[in-house]
Protein backbone atom coordinates (compact mmCIF):
# COMPACT_ATOMS: atom_id res chain seq x y z
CA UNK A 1 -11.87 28.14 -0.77
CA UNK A 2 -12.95 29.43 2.76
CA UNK A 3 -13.68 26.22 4.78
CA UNK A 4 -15.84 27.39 8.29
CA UNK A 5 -14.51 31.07 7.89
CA UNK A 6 -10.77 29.84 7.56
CA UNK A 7 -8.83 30.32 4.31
CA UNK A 8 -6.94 26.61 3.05
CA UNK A 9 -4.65 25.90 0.64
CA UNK A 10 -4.49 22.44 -1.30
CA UNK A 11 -0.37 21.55 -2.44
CA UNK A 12 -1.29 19.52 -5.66
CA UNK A 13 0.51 16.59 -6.06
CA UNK A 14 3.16 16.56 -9.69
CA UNK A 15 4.54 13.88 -10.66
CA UNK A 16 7.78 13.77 -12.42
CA UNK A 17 10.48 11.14 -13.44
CA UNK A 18 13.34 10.19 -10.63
CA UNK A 19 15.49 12.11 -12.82
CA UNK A 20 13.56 15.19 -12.25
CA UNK A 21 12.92 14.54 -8.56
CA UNK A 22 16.66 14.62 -7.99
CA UNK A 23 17.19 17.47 -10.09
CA UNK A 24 14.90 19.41 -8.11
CA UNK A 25 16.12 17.86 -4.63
CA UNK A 26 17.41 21.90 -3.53
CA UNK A 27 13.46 23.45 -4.23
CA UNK A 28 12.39 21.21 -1.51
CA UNK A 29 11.06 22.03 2.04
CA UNK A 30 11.19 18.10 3.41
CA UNK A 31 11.45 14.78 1.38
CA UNK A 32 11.29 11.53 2.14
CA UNK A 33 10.87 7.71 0.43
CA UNK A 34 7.28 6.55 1.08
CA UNK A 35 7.22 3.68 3.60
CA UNK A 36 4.95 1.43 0.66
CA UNK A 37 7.63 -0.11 -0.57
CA UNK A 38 7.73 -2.40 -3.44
CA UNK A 39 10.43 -5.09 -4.18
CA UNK A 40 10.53 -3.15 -7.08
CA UNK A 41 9.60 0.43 -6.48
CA UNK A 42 10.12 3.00 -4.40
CA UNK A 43 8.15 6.20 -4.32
CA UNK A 44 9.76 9.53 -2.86
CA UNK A 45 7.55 12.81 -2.19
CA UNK A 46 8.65 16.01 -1.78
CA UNK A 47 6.97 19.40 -0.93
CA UNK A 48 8.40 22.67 -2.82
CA UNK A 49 8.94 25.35 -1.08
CA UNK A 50 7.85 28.06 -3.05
CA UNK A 51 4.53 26.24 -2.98
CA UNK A 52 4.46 27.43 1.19
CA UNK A 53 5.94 30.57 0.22
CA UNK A 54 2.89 31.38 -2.52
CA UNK A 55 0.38 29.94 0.51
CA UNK A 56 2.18 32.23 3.01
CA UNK A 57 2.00 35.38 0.87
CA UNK A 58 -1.75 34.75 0.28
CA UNK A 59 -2.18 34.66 3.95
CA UNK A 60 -3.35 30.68 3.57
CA UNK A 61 -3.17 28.03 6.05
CA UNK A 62 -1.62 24.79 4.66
CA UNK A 63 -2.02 21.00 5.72
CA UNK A 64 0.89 19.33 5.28
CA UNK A 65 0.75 15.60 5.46
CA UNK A 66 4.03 13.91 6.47
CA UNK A 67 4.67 10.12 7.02
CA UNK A 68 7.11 9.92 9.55
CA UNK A 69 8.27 11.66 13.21
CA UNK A 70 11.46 12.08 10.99
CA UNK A 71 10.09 14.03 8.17
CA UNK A 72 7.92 16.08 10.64
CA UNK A 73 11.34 16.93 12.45
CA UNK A 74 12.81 17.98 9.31
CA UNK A 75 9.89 19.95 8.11
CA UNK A 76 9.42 22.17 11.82
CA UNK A 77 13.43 22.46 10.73
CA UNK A 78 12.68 23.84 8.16
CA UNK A 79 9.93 26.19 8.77
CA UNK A 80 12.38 27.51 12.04
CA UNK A 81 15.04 28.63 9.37
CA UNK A 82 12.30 30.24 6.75
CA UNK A 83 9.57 31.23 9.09
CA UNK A 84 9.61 34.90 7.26
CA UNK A 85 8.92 33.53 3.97
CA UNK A 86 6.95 30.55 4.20
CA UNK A 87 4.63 31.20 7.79
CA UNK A 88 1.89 33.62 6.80
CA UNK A 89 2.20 37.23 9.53
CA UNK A 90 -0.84 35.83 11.58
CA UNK A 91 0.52 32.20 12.09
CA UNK A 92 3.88 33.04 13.48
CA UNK A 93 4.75 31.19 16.63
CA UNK A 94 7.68 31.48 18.90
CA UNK A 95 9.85 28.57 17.65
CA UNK A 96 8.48 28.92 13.91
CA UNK A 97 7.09 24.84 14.12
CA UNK A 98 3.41 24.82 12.10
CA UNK A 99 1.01 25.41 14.64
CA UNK A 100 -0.39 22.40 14.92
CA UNK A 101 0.68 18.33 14.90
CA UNK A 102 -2.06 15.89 14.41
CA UNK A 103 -1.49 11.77 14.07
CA UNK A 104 -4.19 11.16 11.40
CA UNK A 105 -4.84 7.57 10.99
CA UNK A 106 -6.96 4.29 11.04
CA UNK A 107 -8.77 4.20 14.50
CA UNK A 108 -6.32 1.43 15.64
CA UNK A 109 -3.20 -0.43 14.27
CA UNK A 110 -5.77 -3.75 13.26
CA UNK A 111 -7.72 -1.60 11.17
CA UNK A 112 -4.73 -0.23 9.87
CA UNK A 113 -3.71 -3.64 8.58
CA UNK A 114 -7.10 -4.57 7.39
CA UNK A 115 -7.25 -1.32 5.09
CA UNK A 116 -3.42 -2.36 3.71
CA UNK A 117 -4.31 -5.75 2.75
CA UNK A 118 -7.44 -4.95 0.77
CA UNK A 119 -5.68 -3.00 -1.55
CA UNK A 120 -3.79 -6.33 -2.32
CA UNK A 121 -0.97 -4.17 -4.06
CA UNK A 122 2.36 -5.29 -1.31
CA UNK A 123 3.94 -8.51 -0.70
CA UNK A 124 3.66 -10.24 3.13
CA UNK A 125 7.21 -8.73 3.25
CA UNK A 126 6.27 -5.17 2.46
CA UNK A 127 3.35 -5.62 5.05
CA UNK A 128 4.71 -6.54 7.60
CA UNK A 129 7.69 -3.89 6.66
CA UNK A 130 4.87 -0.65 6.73
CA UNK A 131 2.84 -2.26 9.88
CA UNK A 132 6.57 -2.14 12.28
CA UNK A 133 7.00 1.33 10.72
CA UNK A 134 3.43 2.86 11.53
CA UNK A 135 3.61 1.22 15.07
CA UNK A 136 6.95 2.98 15.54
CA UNK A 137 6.39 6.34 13.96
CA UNK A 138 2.93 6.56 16.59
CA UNK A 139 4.73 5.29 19.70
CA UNK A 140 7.86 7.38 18.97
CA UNK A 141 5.50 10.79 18.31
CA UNK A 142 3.61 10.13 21.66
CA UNK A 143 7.03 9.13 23.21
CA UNK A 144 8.10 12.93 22.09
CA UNK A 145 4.93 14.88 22.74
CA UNK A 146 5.15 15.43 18.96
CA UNK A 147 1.33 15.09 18.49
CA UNK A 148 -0.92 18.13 19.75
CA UNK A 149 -4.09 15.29 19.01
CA UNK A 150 -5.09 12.54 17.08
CA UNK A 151 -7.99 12.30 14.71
CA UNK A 152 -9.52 8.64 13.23
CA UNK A 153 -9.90 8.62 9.90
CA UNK A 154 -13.15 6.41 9.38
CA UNK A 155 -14.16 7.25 6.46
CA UNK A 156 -16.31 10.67 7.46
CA UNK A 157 -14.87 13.46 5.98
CA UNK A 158 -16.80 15.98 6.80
CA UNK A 159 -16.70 15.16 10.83
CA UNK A 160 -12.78 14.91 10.42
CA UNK A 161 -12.81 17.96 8.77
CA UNK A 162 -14.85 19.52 11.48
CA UNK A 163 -12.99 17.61 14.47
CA UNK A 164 -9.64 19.41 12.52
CA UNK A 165 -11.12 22.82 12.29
CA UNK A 166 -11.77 22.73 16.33
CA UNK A 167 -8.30 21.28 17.09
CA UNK A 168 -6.97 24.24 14.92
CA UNK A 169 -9.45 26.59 16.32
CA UNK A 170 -8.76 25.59 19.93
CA UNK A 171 -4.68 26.08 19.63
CA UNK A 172 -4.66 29.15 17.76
CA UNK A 173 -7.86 31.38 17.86
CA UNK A 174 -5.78 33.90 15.94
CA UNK A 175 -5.70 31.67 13.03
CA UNK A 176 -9.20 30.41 13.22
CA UNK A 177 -12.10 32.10 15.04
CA UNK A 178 -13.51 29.83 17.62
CA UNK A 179 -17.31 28.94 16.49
CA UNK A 180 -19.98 31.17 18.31
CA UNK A 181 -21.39 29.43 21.66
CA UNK A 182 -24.91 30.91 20.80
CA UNK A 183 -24.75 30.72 17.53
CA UNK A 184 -24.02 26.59 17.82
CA UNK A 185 -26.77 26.72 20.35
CA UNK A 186 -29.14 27.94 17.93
CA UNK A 187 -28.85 25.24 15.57
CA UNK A 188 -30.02 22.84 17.86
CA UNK A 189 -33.56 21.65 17.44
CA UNK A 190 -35.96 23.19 20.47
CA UNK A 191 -38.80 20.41 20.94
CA UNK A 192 -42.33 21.20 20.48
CA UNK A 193 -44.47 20.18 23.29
CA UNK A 194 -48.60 20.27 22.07
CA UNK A 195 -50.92 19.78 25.07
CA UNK A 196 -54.64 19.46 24.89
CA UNK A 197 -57.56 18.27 26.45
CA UNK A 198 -57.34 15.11 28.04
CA UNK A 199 -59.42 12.28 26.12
């Protein structure tokens, strides 16, 4: 689906039994155990690689959401050692990392909170577990440089769509075409002034 000119490619998530997750722990680019932790349940995610590599050979840019500073580590790892098969030709950077880090999140740490506990699905202990591991993951990624920008995630899609296109546009023109000055101009409303006879 072209998305503002740009060609994207959704990784659809599979779900399989633990069994099959660690039977199929070598086809992975990065995994990691979700930070929503259960008493009784752990989830773990994990993002095949051969789903970048079919992106890559259909010249596709991919978002790839990761949870941690850790996993993005391992992931721009991973992309250094495989750039040739999983970077599309026209997305290739000098150190093979993905071209662009964003912190996508709640507009603040409170709001983060608020949004956990009206799910009502963790204990106070698996709260207060995933709000010290959010705080640290965001002050350890600014502590590093590790995120190019951050983008609030308010519940507008479309404008945090847009405000990702521009980031994207902005770092690498080569991937995405910047938006035509005039052309944005031109879709601004002129006024129209009527003047007449006074009284």
């Amino acid at each position: 689906e072209a998305l503002h000119g740009a060609p994207w490619s959704q990784l659809d998530m599979e779900h399989v039994s633990s069994e099959d997750f660690e039977a199929a722990a070598g086809d992975f680019a990065v995994s990691w155990e979700t930070q929503f932790a259960h008493e009784t349940m752990t989830h773990k995610y994990g993002i095949r690689r051969d789903s970048l590599e079919s992106a890559a050979a259909d010249e596709k840019l991919c978002i790839v959401n990761l949870p941690s500073v850790e996993a993005h580590d391992a992931f721009a790892a991973f992309c250094a050692s495989n750039e040739a098969t999983v970077m599309p030709g026209r997305m290739k950077v000098p150190d093979g990392k993905p071209p662009l880090s964003v912190f996508a999140g709640p507009a603040t740490i409170e709001e983060h909170e608020r949004r956990l506990r009206a799910w009502l699905t963790e204990s106070e202990a698996s709260l207060d577990a995933m709000m010290a591991d959010a705080t640290r993951v965001k002050a350890e990624g600014d502590a590093e440089g590790l995120f190019d920008a951050d983008i609030a995630l308010d519940g507008d899609p479309a404008r945090e769509l847009d405000e990702l296109v521009d980031l994207v546009s902005a770092k690498r023109p080569d991937v995405i075409a910047p938006k035509d000055p005039e052309a944005e101009l031109a879709k601004i409303p002129k006024p129209i002034v009527v003047c007449g006879p006074s009284g």
